[in-house]
ModelCIF file with pLDDT and N, C-alpha, C, O atoms, coordinates in Angstrom:
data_MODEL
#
_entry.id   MODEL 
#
_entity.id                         1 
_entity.type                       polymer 
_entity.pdbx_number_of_molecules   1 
#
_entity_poly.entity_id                      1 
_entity_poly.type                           'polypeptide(L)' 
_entity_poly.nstd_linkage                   no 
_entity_poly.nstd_monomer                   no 
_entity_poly.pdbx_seq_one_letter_code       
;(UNK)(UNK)(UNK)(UNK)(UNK)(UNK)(UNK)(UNK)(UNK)(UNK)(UNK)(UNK)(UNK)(UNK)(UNK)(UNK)
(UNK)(UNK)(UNK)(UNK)(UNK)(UNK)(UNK)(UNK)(UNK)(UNK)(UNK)(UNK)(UNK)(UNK)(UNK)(UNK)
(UNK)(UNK)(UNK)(UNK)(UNK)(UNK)(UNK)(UNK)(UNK)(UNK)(UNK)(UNK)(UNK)(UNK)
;
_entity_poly.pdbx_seq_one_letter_code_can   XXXXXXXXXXXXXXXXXXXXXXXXXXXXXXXXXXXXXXXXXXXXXX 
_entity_poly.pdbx_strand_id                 A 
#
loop_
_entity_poly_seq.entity_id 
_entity_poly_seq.num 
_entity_poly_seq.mon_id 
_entity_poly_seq.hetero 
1 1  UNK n 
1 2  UNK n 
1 3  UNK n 
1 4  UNK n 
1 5  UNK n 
1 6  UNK n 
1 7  UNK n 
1 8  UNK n 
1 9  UNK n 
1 10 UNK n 
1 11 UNK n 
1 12 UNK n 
1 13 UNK n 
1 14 UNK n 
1 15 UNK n 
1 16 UNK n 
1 17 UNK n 
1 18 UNK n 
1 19 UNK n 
1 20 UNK n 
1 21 UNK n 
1 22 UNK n 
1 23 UNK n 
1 24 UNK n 
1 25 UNK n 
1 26 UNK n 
1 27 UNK n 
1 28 UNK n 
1 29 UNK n 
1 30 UNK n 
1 31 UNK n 
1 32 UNK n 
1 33 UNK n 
1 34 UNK n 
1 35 UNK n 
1 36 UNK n 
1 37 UNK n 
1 38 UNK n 
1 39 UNK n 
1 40 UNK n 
1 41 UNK n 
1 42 UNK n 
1 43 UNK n 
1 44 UNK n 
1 45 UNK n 
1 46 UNK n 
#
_struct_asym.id          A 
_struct_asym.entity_id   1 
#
loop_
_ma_qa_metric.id 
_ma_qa_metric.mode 
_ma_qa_metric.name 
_ma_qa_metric.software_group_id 
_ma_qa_metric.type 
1 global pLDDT . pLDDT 
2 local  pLDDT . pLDDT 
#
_ma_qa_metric_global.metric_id      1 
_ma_qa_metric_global.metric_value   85.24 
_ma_qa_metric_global.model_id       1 
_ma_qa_metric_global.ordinal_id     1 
#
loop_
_ma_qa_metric_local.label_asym_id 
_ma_qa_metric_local.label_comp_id 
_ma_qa_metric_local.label_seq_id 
_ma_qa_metric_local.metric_id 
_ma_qa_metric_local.metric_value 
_ma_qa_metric_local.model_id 
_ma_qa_metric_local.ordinal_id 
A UNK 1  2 73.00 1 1  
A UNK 2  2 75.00 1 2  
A UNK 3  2 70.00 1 3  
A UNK 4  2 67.00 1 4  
A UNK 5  2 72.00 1 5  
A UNK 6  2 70.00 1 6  
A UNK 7  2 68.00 1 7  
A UNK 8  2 75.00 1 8  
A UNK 9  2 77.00 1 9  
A UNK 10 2 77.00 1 10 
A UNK 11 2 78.00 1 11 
A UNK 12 2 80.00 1 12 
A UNK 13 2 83.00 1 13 
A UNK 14 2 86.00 1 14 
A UNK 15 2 85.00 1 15 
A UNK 16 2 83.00 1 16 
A UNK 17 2 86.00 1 17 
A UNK 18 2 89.00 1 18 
A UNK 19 2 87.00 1 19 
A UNK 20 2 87.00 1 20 
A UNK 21 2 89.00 1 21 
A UNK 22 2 91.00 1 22 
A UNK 23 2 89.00 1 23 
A UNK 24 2 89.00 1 24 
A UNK 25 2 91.00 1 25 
A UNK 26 2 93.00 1 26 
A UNK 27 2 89.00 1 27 
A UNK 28 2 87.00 1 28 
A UNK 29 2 93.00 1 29 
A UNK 30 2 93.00 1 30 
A UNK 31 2 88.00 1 31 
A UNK 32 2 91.00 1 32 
A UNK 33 2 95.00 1 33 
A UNK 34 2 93.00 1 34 
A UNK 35 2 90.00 1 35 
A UNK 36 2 92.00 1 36 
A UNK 37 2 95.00 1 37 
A UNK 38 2 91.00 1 38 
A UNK 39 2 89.00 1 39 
A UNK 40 2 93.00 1 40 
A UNK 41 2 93.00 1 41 
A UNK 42 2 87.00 1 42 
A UNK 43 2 89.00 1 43 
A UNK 44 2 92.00 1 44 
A UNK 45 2 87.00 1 45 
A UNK 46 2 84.00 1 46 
#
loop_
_atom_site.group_PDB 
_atom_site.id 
_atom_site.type_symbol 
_atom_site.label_atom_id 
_atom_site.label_alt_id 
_atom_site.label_comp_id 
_atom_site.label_asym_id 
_atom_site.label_entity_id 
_atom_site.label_seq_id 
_atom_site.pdbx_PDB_ins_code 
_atom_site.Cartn_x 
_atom_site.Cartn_y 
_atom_site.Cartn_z 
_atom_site.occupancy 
_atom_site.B_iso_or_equiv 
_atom_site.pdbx_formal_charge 
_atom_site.auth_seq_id 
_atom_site.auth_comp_id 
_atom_site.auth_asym_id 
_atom_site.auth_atom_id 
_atom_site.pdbx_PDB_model_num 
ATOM 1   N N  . UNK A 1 1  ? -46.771 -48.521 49.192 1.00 73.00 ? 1  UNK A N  1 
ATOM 2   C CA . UNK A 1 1  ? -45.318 -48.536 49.370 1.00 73.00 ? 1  UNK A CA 1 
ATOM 3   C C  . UNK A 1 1  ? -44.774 -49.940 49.160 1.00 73.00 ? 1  UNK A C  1 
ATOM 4   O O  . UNK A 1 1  ? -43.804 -50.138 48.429 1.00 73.00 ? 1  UNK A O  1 
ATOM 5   N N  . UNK A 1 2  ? -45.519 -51.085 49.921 1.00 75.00 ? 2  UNK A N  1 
ATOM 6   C CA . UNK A 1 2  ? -45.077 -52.458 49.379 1.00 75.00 ? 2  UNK A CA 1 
ATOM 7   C C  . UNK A 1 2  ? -45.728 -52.444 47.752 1.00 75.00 ? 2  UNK A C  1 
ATOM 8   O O  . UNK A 1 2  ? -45.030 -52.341 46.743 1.00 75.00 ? 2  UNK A O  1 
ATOM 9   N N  . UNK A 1 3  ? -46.230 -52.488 47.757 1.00 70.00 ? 3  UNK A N  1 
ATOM 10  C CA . UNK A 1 3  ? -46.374 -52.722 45.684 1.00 70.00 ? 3  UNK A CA 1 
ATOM 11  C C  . UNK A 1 3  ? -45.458 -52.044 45.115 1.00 70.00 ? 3  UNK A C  1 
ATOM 12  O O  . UNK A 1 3  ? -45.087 -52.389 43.992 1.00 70.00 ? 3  UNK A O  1 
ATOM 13  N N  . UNK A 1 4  ? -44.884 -50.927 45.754 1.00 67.00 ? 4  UNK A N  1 
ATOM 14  C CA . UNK A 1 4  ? -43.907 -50.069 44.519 1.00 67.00 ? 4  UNK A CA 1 
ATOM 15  C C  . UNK A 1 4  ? -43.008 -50.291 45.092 1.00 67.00 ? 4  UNK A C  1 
ATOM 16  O O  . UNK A 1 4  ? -42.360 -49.276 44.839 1.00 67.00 ? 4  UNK A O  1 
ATOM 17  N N  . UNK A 1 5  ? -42.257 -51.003 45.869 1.00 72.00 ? 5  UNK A N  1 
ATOM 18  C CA . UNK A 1 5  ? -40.709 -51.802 46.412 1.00 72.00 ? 5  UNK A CA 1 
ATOM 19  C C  . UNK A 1 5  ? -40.853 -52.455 45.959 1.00 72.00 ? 5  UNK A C  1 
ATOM 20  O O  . UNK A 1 5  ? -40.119 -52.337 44.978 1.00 72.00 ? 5  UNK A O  1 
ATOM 21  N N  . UNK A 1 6  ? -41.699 -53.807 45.843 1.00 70.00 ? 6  UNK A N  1 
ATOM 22  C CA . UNK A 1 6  ? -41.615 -55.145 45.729 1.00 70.00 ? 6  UNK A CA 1 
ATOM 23  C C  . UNK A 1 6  ? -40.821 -55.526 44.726 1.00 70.00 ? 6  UNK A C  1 
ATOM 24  O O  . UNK A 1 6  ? -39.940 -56.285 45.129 1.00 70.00 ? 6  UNK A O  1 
ATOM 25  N N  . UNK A 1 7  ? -40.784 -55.333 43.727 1.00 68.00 ? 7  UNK A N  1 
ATOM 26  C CA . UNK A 1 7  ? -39.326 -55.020 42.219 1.00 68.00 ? 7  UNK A CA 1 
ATOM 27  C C  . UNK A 1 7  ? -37.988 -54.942 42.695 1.00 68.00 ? 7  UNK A C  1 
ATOM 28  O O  . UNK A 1 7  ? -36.964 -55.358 42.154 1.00 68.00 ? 7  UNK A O  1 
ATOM 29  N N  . UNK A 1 8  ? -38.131 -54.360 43.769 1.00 75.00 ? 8  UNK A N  1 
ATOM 30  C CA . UNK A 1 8  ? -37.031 -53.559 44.223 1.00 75.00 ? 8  UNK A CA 1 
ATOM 31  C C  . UNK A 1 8  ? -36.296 -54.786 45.493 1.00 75.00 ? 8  UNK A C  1 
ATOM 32  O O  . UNK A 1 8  ? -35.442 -54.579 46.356 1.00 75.00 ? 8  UNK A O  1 
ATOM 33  N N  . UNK A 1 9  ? -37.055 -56.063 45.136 1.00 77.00 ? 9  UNK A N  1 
ATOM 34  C CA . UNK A 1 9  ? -36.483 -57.366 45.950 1.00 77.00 ? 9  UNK A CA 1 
ATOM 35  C C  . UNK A 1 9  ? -35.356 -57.417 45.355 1.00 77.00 ? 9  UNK A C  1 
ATOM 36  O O  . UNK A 1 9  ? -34.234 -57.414 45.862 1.00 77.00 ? 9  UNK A O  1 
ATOM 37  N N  . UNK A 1 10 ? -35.705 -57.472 44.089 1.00 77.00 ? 10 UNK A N  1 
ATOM 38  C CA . UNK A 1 10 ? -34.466 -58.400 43.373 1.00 77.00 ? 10 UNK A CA 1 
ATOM 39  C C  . UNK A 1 10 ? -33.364 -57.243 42.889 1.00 77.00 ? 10 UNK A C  1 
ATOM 40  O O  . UNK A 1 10 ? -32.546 -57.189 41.972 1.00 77.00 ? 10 UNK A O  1 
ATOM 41  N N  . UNK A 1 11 ? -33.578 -56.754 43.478 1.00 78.00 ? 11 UNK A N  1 
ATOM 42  C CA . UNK A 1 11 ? -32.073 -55.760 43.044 1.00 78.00 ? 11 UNK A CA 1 
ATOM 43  C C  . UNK A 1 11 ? -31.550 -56.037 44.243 1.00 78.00 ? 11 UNK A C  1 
ATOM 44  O O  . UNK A 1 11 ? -30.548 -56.733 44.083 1.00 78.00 ? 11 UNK A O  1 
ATOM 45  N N  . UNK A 1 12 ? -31.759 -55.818 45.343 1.00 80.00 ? 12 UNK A N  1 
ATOM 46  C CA . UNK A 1 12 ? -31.371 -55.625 46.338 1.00 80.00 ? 12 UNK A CA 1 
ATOM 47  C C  . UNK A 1 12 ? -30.820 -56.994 47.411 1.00 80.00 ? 12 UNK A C  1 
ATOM 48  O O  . UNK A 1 12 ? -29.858 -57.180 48.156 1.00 80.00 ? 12 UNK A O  1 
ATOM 49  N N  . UNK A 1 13 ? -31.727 -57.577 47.095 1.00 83.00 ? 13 UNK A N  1 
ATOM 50  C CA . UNK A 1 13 ? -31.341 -59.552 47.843 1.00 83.00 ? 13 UNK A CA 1 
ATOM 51  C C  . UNK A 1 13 ? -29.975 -59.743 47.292 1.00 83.00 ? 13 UNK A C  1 
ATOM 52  O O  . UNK A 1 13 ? -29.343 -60.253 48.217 1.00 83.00 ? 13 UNK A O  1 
ATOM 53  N N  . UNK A 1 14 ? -29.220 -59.606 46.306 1.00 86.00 ? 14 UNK A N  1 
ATOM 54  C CA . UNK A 1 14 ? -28.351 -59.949 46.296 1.00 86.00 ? 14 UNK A CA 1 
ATOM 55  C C  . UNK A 1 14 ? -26.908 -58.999 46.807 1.00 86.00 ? 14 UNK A C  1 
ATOM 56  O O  . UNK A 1 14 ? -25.766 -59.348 47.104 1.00 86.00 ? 14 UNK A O  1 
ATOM 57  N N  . UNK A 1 15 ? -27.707 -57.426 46.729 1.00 85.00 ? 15 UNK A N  1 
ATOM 58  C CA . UNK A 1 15 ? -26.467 -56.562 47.407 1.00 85.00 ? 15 UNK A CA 1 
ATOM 59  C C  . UNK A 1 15 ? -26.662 -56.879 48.756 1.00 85.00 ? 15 UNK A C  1 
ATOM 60  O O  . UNK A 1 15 ? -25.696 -56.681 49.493 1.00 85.00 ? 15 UNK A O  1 
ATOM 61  N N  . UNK A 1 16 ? -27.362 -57.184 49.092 1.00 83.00 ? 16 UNK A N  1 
ATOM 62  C CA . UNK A 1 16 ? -27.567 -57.917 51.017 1.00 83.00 ? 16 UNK A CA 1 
ATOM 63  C C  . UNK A 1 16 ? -26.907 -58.849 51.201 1.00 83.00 ? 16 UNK A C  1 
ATOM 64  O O  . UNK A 1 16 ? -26.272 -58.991 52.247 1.00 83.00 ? 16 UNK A O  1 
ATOM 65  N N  . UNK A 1 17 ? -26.896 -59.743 50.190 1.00 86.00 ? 17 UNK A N  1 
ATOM 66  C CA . UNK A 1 17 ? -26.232 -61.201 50.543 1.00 86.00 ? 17 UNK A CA 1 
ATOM 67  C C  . UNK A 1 17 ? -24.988 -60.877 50.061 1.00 86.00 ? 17 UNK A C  1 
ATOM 68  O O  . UNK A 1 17 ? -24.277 -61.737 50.580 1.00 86.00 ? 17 UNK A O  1 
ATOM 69  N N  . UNK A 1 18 ? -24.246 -60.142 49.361 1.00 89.00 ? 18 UNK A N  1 
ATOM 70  C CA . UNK A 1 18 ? -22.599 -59.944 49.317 1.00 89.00 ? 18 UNK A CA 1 
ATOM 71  C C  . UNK A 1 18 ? -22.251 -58.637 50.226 1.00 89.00 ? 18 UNK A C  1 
ATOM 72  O O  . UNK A 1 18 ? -21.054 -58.555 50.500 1.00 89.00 ? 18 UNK A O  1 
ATOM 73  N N  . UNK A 1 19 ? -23.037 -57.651 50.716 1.00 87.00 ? 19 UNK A N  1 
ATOM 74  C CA . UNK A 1 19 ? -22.369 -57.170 51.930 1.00 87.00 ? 19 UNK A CA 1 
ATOM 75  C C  . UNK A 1 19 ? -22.279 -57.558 53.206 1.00 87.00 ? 19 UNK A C  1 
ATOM 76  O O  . UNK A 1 19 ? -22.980 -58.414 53.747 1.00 87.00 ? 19 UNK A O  1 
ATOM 77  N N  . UNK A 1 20 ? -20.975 -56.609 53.938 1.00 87.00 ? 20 UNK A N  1 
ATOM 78  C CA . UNK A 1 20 ? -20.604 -57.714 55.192 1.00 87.00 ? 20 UNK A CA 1 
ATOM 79  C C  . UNK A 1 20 ? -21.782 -56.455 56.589 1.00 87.00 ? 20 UNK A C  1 
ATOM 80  O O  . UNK A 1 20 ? -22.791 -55.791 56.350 1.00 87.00 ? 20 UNK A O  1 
ATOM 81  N N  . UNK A 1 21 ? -21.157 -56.602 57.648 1.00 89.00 ? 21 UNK A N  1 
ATOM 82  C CA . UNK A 1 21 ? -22.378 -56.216 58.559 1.00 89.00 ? 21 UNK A CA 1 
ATOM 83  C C  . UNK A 1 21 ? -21.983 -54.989 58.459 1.00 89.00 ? 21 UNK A C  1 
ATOM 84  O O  . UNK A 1 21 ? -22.747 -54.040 58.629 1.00 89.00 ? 21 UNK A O  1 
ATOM 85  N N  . UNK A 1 22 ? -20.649 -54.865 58.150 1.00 91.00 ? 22 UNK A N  1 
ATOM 86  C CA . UNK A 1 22 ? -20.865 -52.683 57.908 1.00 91.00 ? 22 UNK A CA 1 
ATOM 87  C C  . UNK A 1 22 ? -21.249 -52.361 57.393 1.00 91.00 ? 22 UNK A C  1 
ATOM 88  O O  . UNK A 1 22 ? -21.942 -51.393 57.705 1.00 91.00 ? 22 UNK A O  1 
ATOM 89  N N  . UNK A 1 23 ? -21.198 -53.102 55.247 1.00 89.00 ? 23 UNK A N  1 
ATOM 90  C CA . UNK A 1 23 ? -21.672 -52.014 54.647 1.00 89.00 ? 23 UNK A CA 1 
ATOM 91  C C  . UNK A 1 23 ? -23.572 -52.026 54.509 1.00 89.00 ? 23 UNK A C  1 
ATOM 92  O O  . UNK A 1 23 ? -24.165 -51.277 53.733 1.00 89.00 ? 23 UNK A O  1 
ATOM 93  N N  . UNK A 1 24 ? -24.408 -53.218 55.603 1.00 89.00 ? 24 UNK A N  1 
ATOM 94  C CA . UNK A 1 24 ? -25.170 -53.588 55.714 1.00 89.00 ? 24 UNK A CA 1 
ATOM 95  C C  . UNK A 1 24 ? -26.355 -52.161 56.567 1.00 89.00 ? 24 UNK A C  1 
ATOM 96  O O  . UNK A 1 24 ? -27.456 -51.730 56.226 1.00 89.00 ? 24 UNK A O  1 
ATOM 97  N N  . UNK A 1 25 ? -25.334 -51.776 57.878 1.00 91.00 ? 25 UNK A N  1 
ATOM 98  C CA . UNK A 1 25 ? -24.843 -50.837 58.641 1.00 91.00 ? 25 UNK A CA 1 
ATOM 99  C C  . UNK A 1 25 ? -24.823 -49.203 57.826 1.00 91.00 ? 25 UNK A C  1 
ATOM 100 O O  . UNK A 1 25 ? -25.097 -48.128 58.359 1.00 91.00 ? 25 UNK A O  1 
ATOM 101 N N  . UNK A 1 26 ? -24.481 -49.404 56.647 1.00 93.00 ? 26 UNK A N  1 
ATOM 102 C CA . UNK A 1 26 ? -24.212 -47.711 55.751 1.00 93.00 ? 26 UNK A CA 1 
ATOM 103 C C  . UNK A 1 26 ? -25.441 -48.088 54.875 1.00 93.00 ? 26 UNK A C  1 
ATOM 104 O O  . UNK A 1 26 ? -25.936 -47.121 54.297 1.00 93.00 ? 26 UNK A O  1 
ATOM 105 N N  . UNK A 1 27 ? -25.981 -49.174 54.676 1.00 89.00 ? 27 UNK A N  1 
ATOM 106 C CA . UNK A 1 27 ? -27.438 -48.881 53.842 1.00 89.00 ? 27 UNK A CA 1 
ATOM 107 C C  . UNK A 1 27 ? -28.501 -48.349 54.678 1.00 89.00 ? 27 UNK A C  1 
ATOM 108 O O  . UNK A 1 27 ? -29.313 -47.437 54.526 1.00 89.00 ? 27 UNK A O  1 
ATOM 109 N N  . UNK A 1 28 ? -28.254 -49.205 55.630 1.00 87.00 ? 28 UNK A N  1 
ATOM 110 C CA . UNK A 1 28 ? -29.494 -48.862 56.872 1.00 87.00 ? 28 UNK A CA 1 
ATOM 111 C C  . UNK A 1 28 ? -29.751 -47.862 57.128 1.00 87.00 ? 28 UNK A C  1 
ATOM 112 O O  . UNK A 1 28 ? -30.908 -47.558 57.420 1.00 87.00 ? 28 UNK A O  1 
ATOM 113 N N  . UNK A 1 29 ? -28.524 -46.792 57.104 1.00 93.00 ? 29 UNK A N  1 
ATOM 114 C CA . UNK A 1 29 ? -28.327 -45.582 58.174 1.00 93.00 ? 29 UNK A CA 1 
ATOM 115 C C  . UNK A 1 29 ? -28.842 -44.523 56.815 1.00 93.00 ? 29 UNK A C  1 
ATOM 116 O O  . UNK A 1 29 ? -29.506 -43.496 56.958 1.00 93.00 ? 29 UNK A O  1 
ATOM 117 N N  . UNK A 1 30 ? -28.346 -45.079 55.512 1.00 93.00 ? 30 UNK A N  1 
ATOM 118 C CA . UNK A 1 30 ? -28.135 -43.888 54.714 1.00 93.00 ? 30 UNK A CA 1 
ATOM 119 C C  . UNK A 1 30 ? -29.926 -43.845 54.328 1.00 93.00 ? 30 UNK A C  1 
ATOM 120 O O  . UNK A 1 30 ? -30.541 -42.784 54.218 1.00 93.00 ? 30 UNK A O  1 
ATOM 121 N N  . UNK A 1 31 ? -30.595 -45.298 54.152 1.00 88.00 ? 31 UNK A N  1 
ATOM 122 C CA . UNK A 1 31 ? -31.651 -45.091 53.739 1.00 88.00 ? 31 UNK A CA 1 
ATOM 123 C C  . UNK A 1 31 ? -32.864 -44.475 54.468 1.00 88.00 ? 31 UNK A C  1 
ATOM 124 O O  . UNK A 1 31 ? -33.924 -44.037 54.022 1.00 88.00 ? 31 UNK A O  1 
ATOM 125 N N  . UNK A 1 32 ? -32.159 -44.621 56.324 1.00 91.00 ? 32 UNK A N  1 
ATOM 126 C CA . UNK A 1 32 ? -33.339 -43.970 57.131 1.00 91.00 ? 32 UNK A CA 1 
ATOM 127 C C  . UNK A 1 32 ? -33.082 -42.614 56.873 1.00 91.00 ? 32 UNK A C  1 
ATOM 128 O O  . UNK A 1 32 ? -34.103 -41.933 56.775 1.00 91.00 ? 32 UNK A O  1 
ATOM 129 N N  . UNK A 1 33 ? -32.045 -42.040 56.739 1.00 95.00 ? 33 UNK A N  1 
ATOM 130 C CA . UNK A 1 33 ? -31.489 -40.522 56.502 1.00 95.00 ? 33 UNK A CA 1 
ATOM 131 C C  . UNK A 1 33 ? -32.294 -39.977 55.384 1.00 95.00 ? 33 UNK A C  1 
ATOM 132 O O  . UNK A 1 33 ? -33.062 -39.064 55.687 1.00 95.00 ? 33 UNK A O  1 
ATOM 133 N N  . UNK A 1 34 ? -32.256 -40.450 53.873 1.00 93.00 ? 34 UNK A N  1 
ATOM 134 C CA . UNK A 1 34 ? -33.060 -40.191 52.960 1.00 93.00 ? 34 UNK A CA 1 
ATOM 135 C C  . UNK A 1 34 ? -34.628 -40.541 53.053 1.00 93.00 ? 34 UNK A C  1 
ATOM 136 O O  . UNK A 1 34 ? -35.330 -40.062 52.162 1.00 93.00 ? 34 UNK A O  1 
ATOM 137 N N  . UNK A 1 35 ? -35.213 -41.282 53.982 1.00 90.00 ? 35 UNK A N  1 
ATOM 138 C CA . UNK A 1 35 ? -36.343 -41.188 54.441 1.00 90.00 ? 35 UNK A CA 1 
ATOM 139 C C  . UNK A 1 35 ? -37.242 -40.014 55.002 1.00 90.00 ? 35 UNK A C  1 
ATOM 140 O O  . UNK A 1 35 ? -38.292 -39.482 54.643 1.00 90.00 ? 35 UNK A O  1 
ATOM 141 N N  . UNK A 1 36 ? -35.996 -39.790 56.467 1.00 92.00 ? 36 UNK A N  1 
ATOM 142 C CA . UNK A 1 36 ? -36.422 -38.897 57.073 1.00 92.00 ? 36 UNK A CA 1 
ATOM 143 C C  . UNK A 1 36 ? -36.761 -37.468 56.303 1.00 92.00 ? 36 UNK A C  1 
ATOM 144 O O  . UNK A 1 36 ? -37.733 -36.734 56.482 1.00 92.00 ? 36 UNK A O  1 
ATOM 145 N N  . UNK A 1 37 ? -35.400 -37.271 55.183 1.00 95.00 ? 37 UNK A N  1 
ATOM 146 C CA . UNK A 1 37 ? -35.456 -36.091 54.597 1.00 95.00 ? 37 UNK A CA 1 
ATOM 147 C C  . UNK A 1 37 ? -36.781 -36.246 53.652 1.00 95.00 ? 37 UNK A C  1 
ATOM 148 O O  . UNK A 1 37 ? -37.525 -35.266 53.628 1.00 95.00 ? 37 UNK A O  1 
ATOM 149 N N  . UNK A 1 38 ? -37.093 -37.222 52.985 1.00 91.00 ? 38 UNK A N  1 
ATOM 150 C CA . UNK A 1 38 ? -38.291 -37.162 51.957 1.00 91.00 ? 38 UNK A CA 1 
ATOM 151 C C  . UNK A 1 38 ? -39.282 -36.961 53.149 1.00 91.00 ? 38 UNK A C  1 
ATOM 152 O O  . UNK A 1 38 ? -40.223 -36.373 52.614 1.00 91.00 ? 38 UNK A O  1 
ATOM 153 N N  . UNK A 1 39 ? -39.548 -37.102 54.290 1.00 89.00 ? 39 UNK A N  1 
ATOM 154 C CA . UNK A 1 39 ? -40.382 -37.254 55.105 1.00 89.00 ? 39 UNK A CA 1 
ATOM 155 C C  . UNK A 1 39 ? -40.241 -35.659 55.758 1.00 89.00 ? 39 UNK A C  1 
ATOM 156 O O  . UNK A 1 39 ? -41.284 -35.319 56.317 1.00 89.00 ? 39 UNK A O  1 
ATOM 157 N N  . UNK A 1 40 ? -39.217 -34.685 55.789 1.00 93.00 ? 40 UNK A N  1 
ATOM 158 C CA . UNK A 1 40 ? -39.079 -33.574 55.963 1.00 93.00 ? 40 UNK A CA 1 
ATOM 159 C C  . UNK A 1 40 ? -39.343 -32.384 54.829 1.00 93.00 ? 40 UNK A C  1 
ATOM 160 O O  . UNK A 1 40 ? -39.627 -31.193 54.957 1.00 93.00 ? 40 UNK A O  1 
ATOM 161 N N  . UNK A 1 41 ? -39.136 -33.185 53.723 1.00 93.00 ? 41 UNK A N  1 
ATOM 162 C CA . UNK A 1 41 ? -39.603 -32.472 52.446 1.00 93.00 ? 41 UNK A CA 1 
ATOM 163 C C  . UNK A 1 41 ? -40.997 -32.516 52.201 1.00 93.00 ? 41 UNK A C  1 
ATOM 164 O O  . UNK A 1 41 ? -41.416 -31.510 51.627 1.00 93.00 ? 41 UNK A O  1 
ATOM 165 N N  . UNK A 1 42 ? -41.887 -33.435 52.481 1.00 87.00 ? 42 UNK A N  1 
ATOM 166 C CA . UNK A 1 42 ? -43.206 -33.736 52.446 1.00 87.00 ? 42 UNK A CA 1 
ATOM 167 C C  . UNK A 1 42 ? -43.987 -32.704 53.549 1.00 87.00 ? 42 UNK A C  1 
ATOM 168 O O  . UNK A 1 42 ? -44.990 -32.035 53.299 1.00 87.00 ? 42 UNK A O  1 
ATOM 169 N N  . UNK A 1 43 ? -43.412 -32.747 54.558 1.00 89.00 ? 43 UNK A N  1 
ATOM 170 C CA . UNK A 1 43 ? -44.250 -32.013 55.407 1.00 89.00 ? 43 UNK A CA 1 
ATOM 171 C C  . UNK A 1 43 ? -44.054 -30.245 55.136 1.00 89.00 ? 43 UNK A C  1 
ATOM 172 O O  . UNK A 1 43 ? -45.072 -29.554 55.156 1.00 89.00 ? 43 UNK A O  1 
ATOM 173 N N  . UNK A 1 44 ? -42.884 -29.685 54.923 1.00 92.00 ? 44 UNK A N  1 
ATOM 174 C CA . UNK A 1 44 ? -42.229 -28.447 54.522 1.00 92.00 ? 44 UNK A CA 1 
ATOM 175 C C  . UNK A 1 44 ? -43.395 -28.131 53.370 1.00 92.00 ? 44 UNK A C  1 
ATOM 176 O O  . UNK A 1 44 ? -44.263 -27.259 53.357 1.00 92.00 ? 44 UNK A O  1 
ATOM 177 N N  . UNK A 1 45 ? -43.123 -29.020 52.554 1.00 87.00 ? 45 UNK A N  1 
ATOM 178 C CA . UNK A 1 45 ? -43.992 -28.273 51.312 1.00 87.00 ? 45 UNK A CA 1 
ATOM 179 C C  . UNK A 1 45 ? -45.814 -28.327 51.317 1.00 87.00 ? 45 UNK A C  1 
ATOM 180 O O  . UNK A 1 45 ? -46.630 -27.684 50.657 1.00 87.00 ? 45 UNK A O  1 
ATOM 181 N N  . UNK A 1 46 ? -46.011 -29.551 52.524 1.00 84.00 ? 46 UNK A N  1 
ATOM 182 C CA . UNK A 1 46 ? -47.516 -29.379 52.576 1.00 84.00 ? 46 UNK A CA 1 
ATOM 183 C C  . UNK A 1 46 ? -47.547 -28.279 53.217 1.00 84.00 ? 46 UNK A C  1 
ATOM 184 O O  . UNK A 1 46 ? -48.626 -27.754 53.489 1.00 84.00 ? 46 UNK A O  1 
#
């Protein structure tokens, strides 16, 4: 999982450093949300 993010620094370091603490706040929330669901889809289909 770190080897196949790690790319995924440099896209992202800079949308971090120009959002403010909300929309910091709507990545956080949206990406644990799409986690959980890949993490609900994984188990469903095993």
């Amino acid at each position: 999982t770190f080897a196949n993010g790690g790319d995924n620094i440099g896209v992202y370091v800079p949308v971090f450093a120009t959002a403010g603490v909300g929309g910091m706040s709507v990545y956080a929330v949206v990406f644990l949300v799409l986690v959980a669901i890949w993490c609900c889809a994984g188990k469903f289909f095993a």
